[in-house]
Protein backbone atom coordinates (compact mmCIF):
# COMPACT_ATOMS: atom_id res chain seq x y z
CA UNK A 1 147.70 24.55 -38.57
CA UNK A 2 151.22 24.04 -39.00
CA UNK A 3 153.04 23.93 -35.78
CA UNK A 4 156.74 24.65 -37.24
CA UNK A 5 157.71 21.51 -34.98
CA UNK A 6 159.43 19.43 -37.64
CA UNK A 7 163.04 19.17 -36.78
CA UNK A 8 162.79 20.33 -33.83
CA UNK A 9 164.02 18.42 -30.51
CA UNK A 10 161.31 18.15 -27.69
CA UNK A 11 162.64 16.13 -24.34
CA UNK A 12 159.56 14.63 -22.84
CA UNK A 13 159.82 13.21 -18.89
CA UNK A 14 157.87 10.59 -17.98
CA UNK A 15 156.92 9.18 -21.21
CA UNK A 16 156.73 5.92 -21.42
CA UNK A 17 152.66 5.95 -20.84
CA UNK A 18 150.16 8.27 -19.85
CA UNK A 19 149.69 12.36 -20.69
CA UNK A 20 153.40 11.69 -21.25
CA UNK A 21 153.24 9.44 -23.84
CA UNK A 22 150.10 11.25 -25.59
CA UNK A 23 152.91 14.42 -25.89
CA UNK A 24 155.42 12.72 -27.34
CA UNK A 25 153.50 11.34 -29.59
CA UNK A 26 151.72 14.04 -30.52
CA UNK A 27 155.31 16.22 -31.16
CA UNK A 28 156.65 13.52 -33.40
CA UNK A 29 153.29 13.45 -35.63
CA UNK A 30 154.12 17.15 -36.04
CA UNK A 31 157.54 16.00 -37.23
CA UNK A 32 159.91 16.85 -34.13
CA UNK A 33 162.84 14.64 -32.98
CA UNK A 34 162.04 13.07 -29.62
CA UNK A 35 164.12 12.20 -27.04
CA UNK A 36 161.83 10.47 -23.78
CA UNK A 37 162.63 9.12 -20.52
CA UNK A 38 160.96 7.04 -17.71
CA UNK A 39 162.18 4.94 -14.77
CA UNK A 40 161.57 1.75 -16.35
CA UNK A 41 164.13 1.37 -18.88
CA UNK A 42 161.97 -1.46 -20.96
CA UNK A 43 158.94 0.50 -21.06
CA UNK A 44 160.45 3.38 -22.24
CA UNK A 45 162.35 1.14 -24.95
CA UNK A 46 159.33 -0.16 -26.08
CA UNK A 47 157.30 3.63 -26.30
CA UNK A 48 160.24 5.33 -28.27
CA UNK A 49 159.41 2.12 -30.63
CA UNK A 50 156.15 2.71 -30.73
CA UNK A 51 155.97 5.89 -31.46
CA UNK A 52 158.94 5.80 -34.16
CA UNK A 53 156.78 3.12 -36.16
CA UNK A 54 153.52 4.99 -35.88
CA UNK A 55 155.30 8.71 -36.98
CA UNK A 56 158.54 7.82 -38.55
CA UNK A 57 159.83 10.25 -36.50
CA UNK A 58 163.18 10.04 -34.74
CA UNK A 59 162.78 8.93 -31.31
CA UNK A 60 164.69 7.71 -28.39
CA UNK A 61 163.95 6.27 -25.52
CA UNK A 62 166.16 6.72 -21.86
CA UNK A 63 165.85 5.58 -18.53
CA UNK A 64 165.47 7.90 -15.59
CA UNK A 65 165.41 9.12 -12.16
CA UNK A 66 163.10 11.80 -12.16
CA UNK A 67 163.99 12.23 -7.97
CA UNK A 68 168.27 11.74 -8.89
CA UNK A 69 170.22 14.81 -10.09
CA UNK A 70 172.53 12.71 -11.89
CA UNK A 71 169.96 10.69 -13.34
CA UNK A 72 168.58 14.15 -14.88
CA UNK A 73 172.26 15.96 -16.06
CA UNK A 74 172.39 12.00 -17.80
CA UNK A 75 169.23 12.53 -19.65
CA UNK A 76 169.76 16.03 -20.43
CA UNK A 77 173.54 14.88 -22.02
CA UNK A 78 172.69 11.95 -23.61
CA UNK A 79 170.08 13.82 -25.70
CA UNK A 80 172.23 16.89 -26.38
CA UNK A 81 175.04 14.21 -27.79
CA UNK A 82 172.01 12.51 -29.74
CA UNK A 83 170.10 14.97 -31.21
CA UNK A 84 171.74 18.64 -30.60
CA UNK A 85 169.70 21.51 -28.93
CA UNK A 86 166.86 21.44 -27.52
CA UNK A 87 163.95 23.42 -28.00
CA UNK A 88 161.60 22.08 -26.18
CA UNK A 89 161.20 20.71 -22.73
CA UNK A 90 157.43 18.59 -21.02
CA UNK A 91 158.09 18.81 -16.78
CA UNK A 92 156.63 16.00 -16.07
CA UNK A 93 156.63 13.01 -13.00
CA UNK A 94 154.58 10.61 -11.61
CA UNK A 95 152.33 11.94 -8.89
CA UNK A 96 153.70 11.53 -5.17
CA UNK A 97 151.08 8.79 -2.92
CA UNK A 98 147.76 10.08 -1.63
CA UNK A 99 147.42 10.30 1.61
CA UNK A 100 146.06 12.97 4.53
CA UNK A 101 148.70 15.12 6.82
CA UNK A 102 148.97 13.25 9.85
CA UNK A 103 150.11 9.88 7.32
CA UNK A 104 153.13 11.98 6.37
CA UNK A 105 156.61 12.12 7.48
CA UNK A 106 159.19 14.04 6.88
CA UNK A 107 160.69 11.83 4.68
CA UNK A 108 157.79 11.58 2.14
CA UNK A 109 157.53 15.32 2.25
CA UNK A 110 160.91 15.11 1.01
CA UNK A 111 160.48 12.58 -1.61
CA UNK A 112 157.80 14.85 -2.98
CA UNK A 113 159.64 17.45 -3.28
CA UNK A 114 162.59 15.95 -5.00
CA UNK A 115 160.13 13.68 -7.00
CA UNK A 116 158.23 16.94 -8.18
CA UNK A 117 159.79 20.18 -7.26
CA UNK A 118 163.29 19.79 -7.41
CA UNK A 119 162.99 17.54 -11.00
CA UNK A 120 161.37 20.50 -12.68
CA UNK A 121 164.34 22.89 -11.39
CA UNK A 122 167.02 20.60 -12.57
CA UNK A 123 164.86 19.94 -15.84
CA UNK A 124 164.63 23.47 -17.04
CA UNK A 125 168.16 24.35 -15.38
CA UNK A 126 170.31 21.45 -17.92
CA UNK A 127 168.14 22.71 -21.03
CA UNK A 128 168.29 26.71 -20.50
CA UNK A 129 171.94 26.94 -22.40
CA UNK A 130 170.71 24.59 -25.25
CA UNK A 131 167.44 26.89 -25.71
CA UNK A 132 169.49 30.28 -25.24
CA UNK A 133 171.94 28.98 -27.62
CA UNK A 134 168.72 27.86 -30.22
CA UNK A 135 167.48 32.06 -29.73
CA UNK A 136 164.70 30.68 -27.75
CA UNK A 137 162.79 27.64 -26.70
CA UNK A 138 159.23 26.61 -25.19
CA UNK A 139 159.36 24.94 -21.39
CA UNK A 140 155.77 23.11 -20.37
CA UNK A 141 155.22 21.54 -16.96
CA UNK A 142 152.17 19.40 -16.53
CA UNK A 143 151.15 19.70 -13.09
CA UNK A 144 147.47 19.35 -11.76
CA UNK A 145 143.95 21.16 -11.58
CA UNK A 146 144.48 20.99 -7.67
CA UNK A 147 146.90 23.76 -8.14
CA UNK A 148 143.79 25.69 -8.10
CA UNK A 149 141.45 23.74 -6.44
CA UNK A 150 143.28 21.66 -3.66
CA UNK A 151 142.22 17.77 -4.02
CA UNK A 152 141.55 16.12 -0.30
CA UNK A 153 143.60 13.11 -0.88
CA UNK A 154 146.46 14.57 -2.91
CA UNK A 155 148.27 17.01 -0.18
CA UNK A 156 151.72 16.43 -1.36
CA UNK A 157 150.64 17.09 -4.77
CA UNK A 158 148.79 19.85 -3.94
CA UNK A 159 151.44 21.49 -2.40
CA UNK A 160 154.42 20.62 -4.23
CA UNK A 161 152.91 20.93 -8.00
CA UNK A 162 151.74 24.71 -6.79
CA UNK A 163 155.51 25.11 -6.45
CA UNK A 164 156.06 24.11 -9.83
CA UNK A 165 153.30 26.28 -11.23
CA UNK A 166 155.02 29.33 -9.40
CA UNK A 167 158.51 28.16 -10.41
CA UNK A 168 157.44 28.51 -13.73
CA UNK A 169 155.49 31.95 -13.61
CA UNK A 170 158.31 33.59 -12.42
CA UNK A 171 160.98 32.02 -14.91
CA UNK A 172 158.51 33.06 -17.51
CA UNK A 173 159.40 36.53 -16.84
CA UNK A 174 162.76 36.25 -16.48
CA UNK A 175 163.69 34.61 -19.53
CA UNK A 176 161.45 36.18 -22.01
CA UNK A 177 163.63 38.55 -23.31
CA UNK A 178 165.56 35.51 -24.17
CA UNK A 179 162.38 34.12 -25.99
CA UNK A 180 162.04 31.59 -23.56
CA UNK A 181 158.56 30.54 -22.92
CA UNK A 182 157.15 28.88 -19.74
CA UNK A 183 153.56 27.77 -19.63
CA UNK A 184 152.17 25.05 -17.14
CA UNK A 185 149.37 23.10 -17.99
CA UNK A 186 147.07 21.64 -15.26
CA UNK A 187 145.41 18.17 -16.23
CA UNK A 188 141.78 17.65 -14.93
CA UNK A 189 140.50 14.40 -14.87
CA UNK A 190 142.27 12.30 -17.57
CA UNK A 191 141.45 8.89 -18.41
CA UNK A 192 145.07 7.64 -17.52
CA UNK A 193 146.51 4.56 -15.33
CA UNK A 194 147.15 7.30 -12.38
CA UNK A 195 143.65 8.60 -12.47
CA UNK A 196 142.29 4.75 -11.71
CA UNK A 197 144.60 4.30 -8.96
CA UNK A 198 143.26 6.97 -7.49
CA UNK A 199 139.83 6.00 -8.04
CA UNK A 200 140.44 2.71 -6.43
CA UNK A 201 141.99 4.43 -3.37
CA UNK A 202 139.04 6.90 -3.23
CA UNK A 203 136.37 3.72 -4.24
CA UNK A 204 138.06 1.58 -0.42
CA UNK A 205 137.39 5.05 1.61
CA UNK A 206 133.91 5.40 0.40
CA UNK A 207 133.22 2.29 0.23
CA UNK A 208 131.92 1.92 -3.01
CA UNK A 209 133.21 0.29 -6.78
CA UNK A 210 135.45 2.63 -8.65
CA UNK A 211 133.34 2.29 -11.80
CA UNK A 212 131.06 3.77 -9.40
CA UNK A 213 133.74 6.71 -8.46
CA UNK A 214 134.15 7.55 -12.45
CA UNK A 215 130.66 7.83 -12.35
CA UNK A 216 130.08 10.00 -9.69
CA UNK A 217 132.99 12.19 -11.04
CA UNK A 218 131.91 12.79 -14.73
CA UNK A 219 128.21 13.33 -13.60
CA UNK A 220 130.10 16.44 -11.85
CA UNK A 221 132.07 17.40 -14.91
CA UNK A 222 130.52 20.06 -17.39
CA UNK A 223 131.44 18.08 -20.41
CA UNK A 224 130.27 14.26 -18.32
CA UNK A 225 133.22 12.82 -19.21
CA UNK A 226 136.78 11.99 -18.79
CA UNK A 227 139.71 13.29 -21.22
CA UNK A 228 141.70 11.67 -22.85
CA UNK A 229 144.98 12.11 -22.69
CA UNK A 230 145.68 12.89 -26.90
CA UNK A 231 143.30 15.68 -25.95
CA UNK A 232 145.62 17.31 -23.35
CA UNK A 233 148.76 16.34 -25.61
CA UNK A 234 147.21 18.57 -28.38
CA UNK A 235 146.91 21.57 -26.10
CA UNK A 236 150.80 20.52 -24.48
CA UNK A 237 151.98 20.42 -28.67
CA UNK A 238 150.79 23.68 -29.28
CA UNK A 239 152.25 25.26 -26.28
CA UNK A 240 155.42 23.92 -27.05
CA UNK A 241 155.81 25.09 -31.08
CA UNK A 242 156.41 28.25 -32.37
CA UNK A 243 152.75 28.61 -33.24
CA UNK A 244 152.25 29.88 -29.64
CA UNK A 245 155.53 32.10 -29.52
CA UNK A 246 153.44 34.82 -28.23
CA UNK A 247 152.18 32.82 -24.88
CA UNK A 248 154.36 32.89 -21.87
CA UNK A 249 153.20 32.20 -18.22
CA UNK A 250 150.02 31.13 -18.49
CA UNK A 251 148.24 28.05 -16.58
CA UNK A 252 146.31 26.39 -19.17
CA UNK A 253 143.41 24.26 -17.63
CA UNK A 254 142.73 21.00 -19.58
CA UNK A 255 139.64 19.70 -17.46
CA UNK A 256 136.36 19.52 -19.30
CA UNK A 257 135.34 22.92 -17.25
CA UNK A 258 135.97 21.08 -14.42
CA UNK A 259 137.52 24.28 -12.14
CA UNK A 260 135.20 26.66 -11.30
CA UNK A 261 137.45 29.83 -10.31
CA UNK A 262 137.90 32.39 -12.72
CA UNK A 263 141.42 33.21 -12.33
């Protein structure tokens, strides 16, 4: 299927590894022009390199503070003054720390929210001119499978990412006379470098190897395995292209069957 991506500019967030990565990668193959950002300005360097020699594609890489307003409006300019409009956006951040209530402060609950919440806002808010100008444009935020199904140890992601998921919804409905699309797309257990931290904090509380953890979780899965994250960035490429002009506010599970609810 063609995708009707080539030319096309798609702003990734937190690309420089990861389900990130896997996207941007994914929307330069299909011949878009890709602008993606990360905190760590050499990382990020060395990803927009990567993926230029691998696609050909036109790529660039910026550092980022996905928690700093100014940070974002820099991103969002830069790539407006280096490729034009935008017409397509990934919401994406690193996952705030495990952790149980009583651990919190108030402080981390605000990091979270800045870190996850507030990024997506000002995301979406410095591209909506750029897609309205463009007569439309496709916004996808990756946020979690415990949007559904609450994970123990991830409260402030559990909480904050079901923010983003409603944020979303609702602009979805606003904005589609403007041909706007919003779709979020919840992540189940991917083989990425988060997903191994994880299972090295979960492997300490139980006591137990976190080889042994990835087993215990894929026996669980439907499918008995992880995904990979080119998997998910198929599903995010789709979302984002013109193919899928007809989708708009859905939450797209990406999880090997993993949630069980219907809705």
């Amino acid at each position: 299927m063609d995708l009707a991506l080539q030319g096309k500019t798609v702003m990734v967030a937190a690309a420089s590894k990861g389900i990130g990565y896997a996207i941007a990668l994914q929307c330069a193959r299909e011949g878009a022009n890709v602008s993606i950002a990360s905190r760590d300005p050499v990382a990020i360097a060395a990803a927009a390199e990567q993926i230029a020699a691998q696609t050909g594609a036109l790529v660039k890489g910026y550092s980022f503070d996905a928690k700093d307003v100014a940070s974002i409006d820099a991103w969002v300019h830069a790539t407006l003054e280096d490729f034009g409009p935008v017409s397509g956006l990934v919401v994406n951040a690193g996952g705030p720390p495990p952790g149980q209530f009583e651990q919190f402060s108030d402080d981390d609950w605000r990091a979270a929210f800045e870190l996850t919440l507030m990024s997506a806002v000002r995301l979406i808010r410095g591209v909506l001119p750029s897609m309205k100008s463009l007569g439309g444009g496709s916004v996808v935020a990756v946020t979690s499978s415990s949007v559904k199904e609450p994970i123990d140890i991830l409260l402030l992601s559990n909480v904050m990412r079901s923010g983003v998921t409603s944020l979303l919804k609702s602009l979805s409905q606003q904005y589609a006379p403007d041909n706007i699309r919003f779709n979020n797309m919840m992540p189940g257990l991917i083989n990425t470098d988060r997903l191994t931290g994880l299972n090295i904090k979960r492997a300490q509380v139980l006591n137990i190897s976190a080889d042994e953890v990835r087993q215990q979780q894929e026996a669980e899965l439907p499918m008995r395995r992880y995904g990979e994250p080119q998997e998910f960035a198929n599903a995010a490429a789709f979302l984002l292209s013109p193919a899928a002009s007809y989708i708009t506010g859905v939450t797209l599970a990406v999880d090997g069957g993993k949630i069980k609810t219907v809705w």
